[in-house]
Protein backbone atom coordinates (compact mmCIF):
# COMPACT_ATOMS: atom_id res chain seq x y z
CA UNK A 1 -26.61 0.95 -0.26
CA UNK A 2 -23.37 -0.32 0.75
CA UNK A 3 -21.51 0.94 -2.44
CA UNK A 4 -23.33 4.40 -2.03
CA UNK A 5 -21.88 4.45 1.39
CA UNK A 6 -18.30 3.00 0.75
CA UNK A 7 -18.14 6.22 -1.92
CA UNK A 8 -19.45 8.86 0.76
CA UNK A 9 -16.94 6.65 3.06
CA UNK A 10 -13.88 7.10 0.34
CA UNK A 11 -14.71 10.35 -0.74
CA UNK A 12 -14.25 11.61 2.97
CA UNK A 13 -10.90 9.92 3.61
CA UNK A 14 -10.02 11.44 0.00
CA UNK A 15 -11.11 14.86 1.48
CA UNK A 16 -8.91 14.01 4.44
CA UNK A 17 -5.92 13.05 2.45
CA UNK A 18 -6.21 16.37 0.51
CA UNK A 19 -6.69 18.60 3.47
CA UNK A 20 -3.15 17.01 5.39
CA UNK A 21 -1.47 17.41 2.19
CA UNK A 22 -2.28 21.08 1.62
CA UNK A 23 -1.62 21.75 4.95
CA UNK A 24 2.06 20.20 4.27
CA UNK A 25 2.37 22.32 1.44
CA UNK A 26 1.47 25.29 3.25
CA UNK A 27 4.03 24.51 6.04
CA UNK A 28 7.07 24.46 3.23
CA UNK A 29 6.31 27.56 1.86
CA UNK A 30 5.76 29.29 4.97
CA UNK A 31 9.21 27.76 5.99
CA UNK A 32 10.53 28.54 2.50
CA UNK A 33 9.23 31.96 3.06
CA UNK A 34 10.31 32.36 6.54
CA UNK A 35 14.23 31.24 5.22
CA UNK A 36 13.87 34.60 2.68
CA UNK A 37 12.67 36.68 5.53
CA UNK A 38 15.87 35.53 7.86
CA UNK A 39 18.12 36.20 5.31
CA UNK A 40 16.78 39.33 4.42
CA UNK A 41 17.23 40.34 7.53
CA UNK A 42 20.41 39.26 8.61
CA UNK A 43 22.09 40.80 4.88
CA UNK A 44 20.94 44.16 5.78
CA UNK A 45 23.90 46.24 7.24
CA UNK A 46 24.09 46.81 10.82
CA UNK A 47 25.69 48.74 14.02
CA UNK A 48 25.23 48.62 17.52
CA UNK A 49 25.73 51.34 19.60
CA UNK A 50 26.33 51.71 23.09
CA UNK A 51 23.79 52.85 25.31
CA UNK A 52 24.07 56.52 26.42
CA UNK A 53 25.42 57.41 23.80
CA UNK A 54 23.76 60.35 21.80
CA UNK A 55 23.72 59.82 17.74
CA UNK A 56 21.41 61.10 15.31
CA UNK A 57 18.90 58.93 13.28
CA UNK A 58 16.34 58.31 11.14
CA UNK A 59 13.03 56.65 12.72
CA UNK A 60 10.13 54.85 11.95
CA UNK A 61 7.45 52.55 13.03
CA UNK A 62 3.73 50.96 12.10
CA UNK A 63 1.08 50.09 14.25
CA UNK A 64 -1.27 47.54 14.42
CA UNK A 65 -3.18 46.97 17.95
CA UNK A 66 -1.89 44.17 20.10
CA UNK A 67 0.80 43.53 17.64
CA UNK A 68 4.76 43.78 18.73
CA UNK A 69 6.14 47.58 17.57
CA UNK A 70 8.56 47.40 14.51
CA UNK A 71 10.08 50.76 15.47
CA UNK A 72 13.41 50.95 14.10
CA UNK A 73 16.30 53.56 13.78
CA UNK A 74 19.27 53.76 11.40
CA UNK A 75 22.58 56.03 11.06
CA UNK A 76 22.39 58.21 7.96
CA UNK A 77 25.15 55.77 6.26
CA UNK A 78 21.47 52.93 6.25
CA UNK A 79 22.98 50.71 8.92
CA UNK A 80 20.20 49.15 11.33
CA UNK A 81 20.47 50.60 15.17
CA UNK A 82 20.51 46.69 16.70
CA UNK A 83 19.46 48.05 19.86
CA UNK A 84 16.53 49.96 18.36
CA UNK A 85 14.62 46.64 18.67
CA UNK A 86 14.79 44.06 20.49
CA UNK A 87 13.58 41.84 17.55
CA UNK A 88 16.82 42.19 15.54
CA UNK A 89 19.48 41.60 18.27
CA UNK A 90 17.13 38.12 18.78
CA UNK A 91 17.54 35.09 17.23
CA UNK A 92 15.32 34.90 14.42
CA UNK A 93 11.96 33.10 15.53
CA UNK A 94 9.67 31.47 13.09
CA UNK A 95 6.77 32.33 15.90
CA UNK A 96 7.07 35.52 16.37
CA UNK A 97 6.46 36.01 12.77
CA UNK A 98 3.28 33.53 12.14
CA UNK A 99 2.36 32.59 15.39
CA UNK A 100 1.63 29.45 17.25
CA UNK A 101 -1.23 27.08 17.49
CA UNK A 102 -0.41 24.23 19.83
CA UNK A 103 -2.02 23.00 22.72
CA UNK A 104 1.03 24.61 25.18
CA UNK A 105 0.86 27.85 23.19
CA UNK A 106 -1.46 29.87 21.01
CA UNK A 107 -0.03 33.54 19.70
CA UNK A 108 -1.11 35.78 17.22
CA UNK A 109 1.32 36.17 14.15
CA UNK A 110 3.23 39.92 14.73
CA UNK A 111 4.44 39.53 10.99
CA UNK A 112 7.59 41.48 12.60
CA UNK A 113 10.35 40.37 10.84
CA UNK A 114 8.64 41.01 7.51
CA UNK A 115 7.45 44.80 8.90
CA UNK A 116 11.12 45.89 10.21
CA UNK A 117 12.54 44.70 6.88
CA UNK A 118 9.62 47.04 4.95
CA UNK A 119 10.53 49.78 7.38
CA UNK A 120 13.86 49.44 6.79
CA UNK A 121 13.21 49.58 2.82
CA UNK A 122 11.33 52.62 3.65
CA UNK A 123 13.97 54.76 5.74
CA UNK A 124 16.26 53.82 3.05
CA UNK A 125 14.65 55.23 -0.06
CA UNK A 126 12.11 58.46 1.52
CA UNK A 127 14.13 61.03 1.73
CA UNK A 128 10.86 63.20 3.28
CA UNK A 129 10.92 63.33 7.48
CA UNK A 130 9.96 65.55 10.14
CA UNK A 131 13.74 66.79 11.92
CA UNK A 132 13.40 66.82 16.52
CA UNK A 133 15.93 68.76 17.83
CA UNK A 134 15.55 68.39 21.11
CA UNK A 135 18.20 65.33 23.10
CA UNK A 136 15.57 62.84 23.31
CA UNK A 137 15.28 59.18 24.35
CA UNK A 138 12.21 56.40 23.25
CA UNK A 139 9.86 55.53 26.50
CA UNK A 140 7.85 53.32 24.30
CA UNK A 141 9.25 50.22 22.88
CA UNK A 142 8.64 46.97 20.98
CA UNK A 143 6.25 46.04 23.40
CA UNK A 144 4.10 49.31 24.13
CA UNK A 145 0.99 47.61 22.83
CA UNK A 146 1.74 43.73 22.88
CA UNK A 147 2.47 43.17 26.82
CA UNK A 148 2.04 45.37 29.49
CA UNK A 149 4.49 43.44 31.44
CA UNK A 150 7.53 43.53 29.10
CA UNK A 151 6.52 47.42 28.44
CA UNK A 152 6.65 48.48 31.85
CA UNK A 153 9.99 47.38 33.00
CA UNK A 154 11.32 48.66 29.13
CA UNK A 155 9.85 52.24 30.70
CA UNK A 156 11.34 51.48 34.27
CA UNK A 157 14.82 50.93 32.26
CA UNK A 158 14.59 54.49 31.01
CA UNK A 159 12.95 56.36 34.15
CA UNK A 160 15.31 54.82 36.56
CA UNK A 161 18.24 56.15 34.27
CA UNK A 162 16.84 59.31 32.89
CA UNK A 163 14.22 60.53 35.40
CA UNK A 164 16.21 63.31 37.24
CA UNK A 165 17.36 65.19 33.73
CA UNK A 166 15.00 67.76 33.19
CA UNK A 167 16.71 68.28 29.98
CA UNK A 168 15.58 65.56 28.31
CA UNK A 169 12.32 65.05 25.86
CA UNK A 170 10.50 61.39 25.65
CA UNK A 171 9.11 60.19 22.64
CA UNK A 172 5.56 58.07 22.93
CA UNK A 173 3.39 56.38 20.07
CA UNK A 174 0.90 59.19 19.43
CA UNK A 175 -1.57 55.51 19.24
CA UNK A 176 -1.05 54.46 22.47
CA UNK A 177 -4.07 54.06 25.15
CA UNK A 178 -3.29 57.05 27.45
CA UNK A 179 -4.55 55.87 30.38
CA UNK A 180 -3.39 52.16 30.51
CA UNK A 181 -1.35 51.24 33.73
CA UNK A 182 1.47 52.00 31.74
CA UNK A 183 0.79 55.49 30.51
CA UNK A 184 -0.22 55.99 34.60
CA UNK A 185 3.01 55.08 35.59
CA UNK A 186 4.91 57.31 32.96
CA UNK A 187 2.53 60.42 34.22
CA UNK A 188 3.80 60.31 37.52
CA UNK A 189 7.33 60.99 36.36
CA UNK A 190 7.11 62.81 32.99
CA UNK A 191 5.71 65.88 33.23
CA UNK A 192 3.49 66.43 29.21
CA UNK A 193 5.78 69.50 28.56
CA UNK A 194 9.19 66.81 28.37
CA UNK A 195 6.54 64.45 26.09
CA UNK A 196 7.13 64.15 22.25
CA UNK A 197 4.39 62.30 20.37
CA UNK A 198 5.41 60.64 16.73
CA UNK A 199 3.14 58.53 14.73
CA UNK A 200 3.40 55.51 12.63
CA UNK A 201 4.00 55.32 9.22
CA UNK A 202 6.54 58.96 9.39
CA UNK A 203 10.14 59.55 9.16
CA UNK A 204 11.73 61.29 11.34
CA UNK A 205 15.13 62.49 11.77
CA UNK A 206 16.45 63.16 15.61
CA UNK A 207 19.44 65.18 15.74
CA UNK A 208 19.81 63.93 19.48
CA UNK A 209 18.72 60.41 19.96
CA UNK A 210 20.42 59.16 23.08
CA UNK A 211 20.68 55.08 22.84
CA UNK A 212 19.37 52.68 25.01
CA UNK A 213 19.34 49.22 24.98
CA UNK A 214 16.04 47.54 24.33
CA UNK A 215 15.98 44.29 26.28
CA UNK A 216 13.31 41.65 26.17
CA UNK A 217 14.05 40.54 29.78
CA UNK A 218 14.45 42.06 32.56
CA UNK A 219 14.89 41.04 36.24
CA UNK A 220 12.77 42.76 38.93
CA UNK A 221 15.18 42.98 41.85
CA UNK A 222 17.08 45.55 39.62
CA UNK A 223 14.57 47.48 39.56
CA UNK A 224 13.17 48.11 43.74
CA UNK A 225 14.31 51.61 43.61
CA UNK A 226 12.51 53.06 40.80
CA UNK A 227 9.27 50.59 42.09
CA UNK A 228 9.07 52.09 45.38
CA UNK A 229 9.55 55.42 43.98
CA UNK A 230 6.47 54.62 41.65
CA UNK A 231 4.60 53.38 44.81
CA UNK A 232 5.46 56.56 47.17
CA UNK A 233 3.84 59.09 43.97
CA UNK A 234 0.62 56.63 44.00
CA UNK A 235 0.32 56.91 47.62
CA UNK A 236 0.62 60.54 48.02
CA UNK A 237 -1.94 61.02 45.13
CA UNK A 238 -4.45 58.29 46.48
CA UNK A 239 -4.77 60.07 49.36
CA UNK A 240 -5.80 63.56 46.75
CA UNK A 241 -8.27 61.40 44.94
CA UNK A 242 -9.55 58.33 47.22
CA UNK A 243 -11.79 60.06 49.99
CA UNK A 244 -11.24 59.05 53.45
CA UNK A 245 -14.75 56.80 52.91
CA UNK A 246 -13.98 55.18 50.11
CA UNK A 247 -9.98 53.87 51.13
CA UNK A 248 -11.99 52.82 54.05
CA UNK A 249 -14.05 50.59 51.96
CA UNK A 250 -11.48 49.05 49.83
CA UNK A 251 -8.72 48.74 52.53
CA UNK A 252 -7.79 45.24 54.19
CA UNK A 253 -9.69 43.31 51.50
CA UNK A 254 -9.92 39.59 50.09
CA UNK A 255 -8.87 39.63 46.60
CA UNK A 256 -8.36 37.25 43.16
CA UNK A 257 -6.65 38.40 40.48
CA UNK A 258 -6.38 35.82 37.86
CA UNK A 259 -6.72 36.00 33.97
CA UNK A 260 -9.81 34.37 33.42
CA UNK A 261 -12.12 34.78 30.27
CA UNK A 262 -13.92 37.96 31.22
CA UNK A 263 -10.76 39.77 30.09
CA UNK A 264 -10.05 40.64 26.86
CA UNK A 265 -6.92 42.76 26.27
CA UNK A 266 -4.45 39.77 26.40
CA UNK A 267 -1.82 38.52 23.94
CA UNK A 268 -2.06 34.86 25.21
CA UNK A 269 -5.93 33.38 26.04
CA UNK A 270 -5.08 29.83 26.51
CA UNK A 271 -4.48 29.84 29.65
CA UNK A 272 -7.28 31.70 30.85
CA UNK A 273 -9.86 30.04 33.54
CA UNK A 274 -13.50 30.18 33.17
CA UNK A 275 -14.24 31.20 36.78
CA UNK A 276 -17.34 33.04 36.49
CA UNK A 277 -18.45 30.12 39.49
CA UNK A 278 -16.26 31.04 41.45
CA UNK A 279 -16.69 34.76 41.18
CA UNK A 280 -19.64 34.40 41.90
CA UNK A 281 -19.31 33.05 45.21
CA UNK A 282 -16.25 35.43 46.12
CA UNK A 283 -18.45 38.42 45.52
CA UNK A 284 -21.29 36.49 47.76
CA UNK A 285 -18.53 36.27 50.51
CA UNK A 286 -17.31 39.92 50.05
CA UNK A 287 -14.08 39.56 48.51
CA UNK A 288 -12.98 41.42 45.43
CA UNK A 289 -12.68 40.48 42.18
CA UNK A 290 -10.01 41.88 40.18
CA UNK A 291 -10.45 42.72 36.24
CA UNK A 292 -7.57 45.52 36.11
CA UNK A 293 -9.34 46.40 32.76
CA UNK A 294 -12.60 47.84 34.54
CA UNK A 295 -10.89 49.52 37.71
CA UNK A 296 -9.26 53.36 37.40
CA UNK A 297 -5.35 53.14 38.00
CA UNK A 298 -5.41 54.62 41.48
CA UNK A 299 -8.19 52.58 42.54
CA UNK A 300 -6.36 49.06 41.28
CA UNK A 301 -3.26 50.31 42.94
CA UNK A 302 -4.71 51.18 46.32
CA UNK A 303 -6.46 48.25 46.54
CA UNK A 304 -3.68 45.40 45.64
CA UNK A 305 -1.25 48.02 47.62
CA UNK A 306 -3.56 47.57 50.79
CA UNK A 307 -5.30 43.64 50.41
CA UNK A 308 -4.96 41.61 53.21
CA UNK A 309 -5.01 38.21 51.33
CA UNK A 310 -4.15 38.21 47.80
CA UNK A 311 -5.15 35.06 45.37
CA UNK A 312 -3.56 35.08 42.25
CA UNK A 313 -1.10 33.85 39.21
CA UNK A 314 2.45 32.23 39.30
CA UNK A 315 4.26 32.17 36.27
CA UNK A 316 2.36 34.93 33.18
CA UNK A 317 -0.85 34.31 34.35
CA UNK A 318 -1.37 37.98 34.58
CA UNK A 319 0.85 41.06 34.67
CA UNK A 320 3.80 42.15 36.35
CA UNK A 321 2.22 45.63 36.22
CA UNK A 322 -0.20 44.17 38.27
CA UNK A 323 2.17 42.56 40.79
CA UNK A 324 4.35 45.39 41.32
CA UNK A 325 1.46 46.93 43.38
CA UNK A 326 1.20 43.72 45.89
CA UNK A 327 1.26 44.65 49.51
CA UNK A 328 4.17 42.41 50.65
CA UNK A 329 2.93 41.66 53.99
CA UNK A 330 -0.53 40.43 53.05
CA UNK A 331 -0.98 36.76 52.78
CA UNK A 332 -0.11 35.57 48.83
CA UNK A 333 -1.60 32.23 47.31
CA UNK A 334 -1.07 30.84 43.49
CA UNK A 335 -3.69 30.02 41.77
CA UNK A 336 -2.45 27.68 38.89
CA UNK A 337 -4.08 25.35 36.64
CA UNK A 338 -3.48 21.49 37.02
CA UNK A 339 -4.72 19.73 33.92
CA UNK A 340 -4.08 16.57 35.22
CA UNK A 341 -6.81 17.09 37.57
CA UNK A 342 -10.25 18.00 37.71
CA UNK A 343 -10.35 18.92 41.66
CA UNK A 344 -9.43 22.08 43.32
CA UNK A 345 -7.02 21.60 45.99
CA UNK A 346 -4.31 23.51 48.13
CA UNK A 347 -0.95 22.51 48.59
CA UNK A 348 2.16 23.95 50.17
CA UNK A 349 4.62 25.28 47.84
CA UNK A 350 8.19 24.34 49.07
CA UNK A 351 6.95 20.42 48.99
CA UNK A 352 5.73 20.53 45.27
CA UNK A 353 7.69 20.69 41.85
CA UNK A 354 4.52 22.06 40.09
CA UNK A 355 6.35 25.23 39.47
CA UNK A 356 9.06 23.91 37.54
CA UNK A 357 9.28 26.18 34.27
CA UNK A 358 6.60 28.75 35.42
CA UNK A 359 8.47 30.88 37.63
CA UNK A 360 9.52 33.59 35.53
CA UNK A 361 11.90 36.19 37.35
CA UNK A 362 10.55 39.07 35.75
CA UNK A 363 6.76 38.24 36.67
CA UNK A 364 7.33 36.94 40.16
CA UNK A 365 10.42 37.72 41.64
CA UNK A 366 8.80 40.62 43.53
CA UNK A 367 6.70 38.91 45.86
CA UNK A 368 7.17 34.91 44.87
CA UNK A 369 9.01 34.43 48.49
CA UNK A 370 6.41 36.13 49.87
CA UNK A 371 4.18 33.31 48.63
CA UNK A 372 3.80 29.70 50.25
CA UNK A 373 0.64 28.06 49.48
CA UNK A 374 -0.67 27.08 45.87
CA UNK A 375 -4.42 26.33 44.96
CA UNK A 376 -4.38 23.68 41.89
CA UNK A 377 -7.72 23.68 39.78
CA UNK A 378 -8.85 22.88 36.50
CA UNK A 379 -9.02 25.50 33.72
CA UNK A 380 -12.91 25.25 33.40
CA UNK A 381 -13.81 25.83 37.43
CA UNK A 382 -17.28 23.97 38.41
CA UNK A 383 -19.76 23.91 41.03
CA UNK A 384 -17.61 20.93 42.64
CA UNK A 385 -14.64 22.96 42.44
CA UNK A 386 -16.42 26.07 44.58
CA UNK A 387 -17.34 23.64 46.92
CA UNK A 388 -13.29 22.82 47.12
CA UNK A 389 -12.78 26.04 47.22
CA UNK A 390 -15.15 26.99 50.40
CA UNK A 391 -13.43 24.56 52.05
CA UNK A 392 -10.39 25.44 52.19
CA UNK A 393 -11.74 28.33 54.62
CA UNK A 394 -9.70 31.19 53.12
């Protein structure tokens, strides 16, 4: 018996052995790979142009849902556009290409070094495309179907510059959700006949591309005007849709907004808390609980535009198209995970360092001042952790 199990016992740590080493192997020739990929990349020929400037181009893109956009334009002598992505002007990141899976940080791979260099190849040897005329400028960007965050203030960008020129055509992913928060936004200021649809996989030649820079970072205080334009067209068209009744009944409300694991249209789900405990009891109490993936635009907006006490994310935990719609007078609280923990508990947050490395001045800077109290929990929120949570007498 005790050889049998000494050769099931072997056999396993043999297995073991095995499985590390082809994992090692795997992890060279993804890095080997990855080293053909950046150099690929960084031999083809390239310009960058300054933004405003009107050129024409040839232009392509594929699409794969939740994926970053590997849109890309060229000058007819095959030099790359560096500003048509944001992904070439970056430093070449072996994550963005396979993805990560480590306890901090779990992301899909976006394969898009590997897909700009095959559209490149592409523009370079089709000589079949559809030719726009019209002076036009890209609304959607890298980001248009990755994160709603980044996406938005890429549109903002272009609105706040562009907005007033009636002259001017936008060109949107024909694949694109049309009514996403996004696509609401761009409504309000676009009217459809200024709209130019492409779709993935074409060529197409614009005669009149004017260039913008796509940036993967943007800060939020440059951006107050075109926000409270955005919020002065939602208000005047909640008051068309929302009857008198129904503002009535979402006005001066308790709300949570976190990204918890009801959601699903995310592009990071590790940090996502199972509060379905918690909900429970907020609905009990007659607060509101936010999935911005179930609510119509204008109702979303009204109601974050018009809560009286707003709980909800420092840091990504959910999206600055959400937060842009905060009524800045209400009273704000973080909600933020604490692993070290397993109690829910409220601190104040000018006392604490727990936000160290999660404010991100994109995501918060629009109402972060506005907020001074923090709620700590664990990721996983119990029927002990309600009980915190009801006593804290929100």
């Amino acid at each position: 018996m005790r050889r049998r199990f000494n050769r099931r016992r072997n056999f396993r740590r043999e297995d073991i052995v095995h499985k590390i080493r082809e994992n090692e192997i795997q992890d060279i020739e993804k890095t080997n790979n990855f080293k053909n990929i950046e150099k690929e990349l960084k031999d083809i020929p390239k310009i960058e142009l300054k933004s405003g400037e009107i050129h024409e181009t040839l232009d392509i893109y594929d699409f794969i849902e939740h994926l970053w956009i590997s849109k890309i334009s060229i000058l007819k002598n095959n030099k790359l556009i560096v500003n048509s992505n944001t992904f070439i002007e970056q430093d070449v990141r072996e994550f963005q290409e396979y993805g990560e899976n480590t306890d901090l940080s779990k992301t899909i791979p976006h394969k898009i070094y590997s897909r700009i260099i095959k559209n490149y190849n592409k523009l370079k040897i089709d000589t079949k495309n559809i030719v726009i005329e019209d002076k036009c400028i890209f609304l959607h960007n890298s980001f248009s179907t990755g994160n709603v965050g980044h996406n938005l203030f890429c549109i903002f960008n272009i609105l706040q510059n562009y907005k007033d020129n009636i002259n001017i055509k936008y060109i949107l992913f024909d694949e694109i959700e049309e009514n996403d928060m996004c696509s609401n936004i761009i409504k309000l200021f676009v009217p459809y006949r200024n709209i130019i649809k492409i779709k993935r996989d074409t060529i197409y030649n614009l005669k009149n591309q004017i260039i913008d820079y796509e940036r993967p970072f943007h800060r939020v205080e440059n951006y107050t005007t075109i926000i409270n334009c955005t919020l002065d067209k939602i208000k005047i068209n909640n008051d068309l849709l929302l009857t008198p009744e129904y503002k009535k009944k979402l006005k001066n409300r308790k709300i949570i907004l976190i990204k918890n694991t009801e959601q699903k249209n995310m592009i990071r789900f590790e940090d996502r808390f199972d509060a379905k405990l918690l909900f429970n009891h907020l609905i009990e109490q007659d607060w509101l609980v936010i999935n911005p993936e179930e609510l119509n635009f204008f109702e979303l907006s009204y109601i974050l535009m018009n809560a009286k006490l707003i709980v909800t994310a420092p840091g990504r935990g959910i999206s600055c198209c959400n937060k842009i719609f905060f009524n800045l007078n209400a009273k704000i609280i973080g909600f933020l995970n604490d692993p070290s923990r397993k109690d829910l508990y409220l601190i104040n947050k000018k006392e604490n360092e727990i936000l160290d490395g999660k404010y991100d001045a994109m995501c918060n800077g629009y109402y972060y001042n506005k907020m001074e109290q923090l709620i700590l929990s664990p990721i996983n929120i119990s029927y002990e952790n309600v009980n915190e949570f009801k006593s804290l007498n929100l």
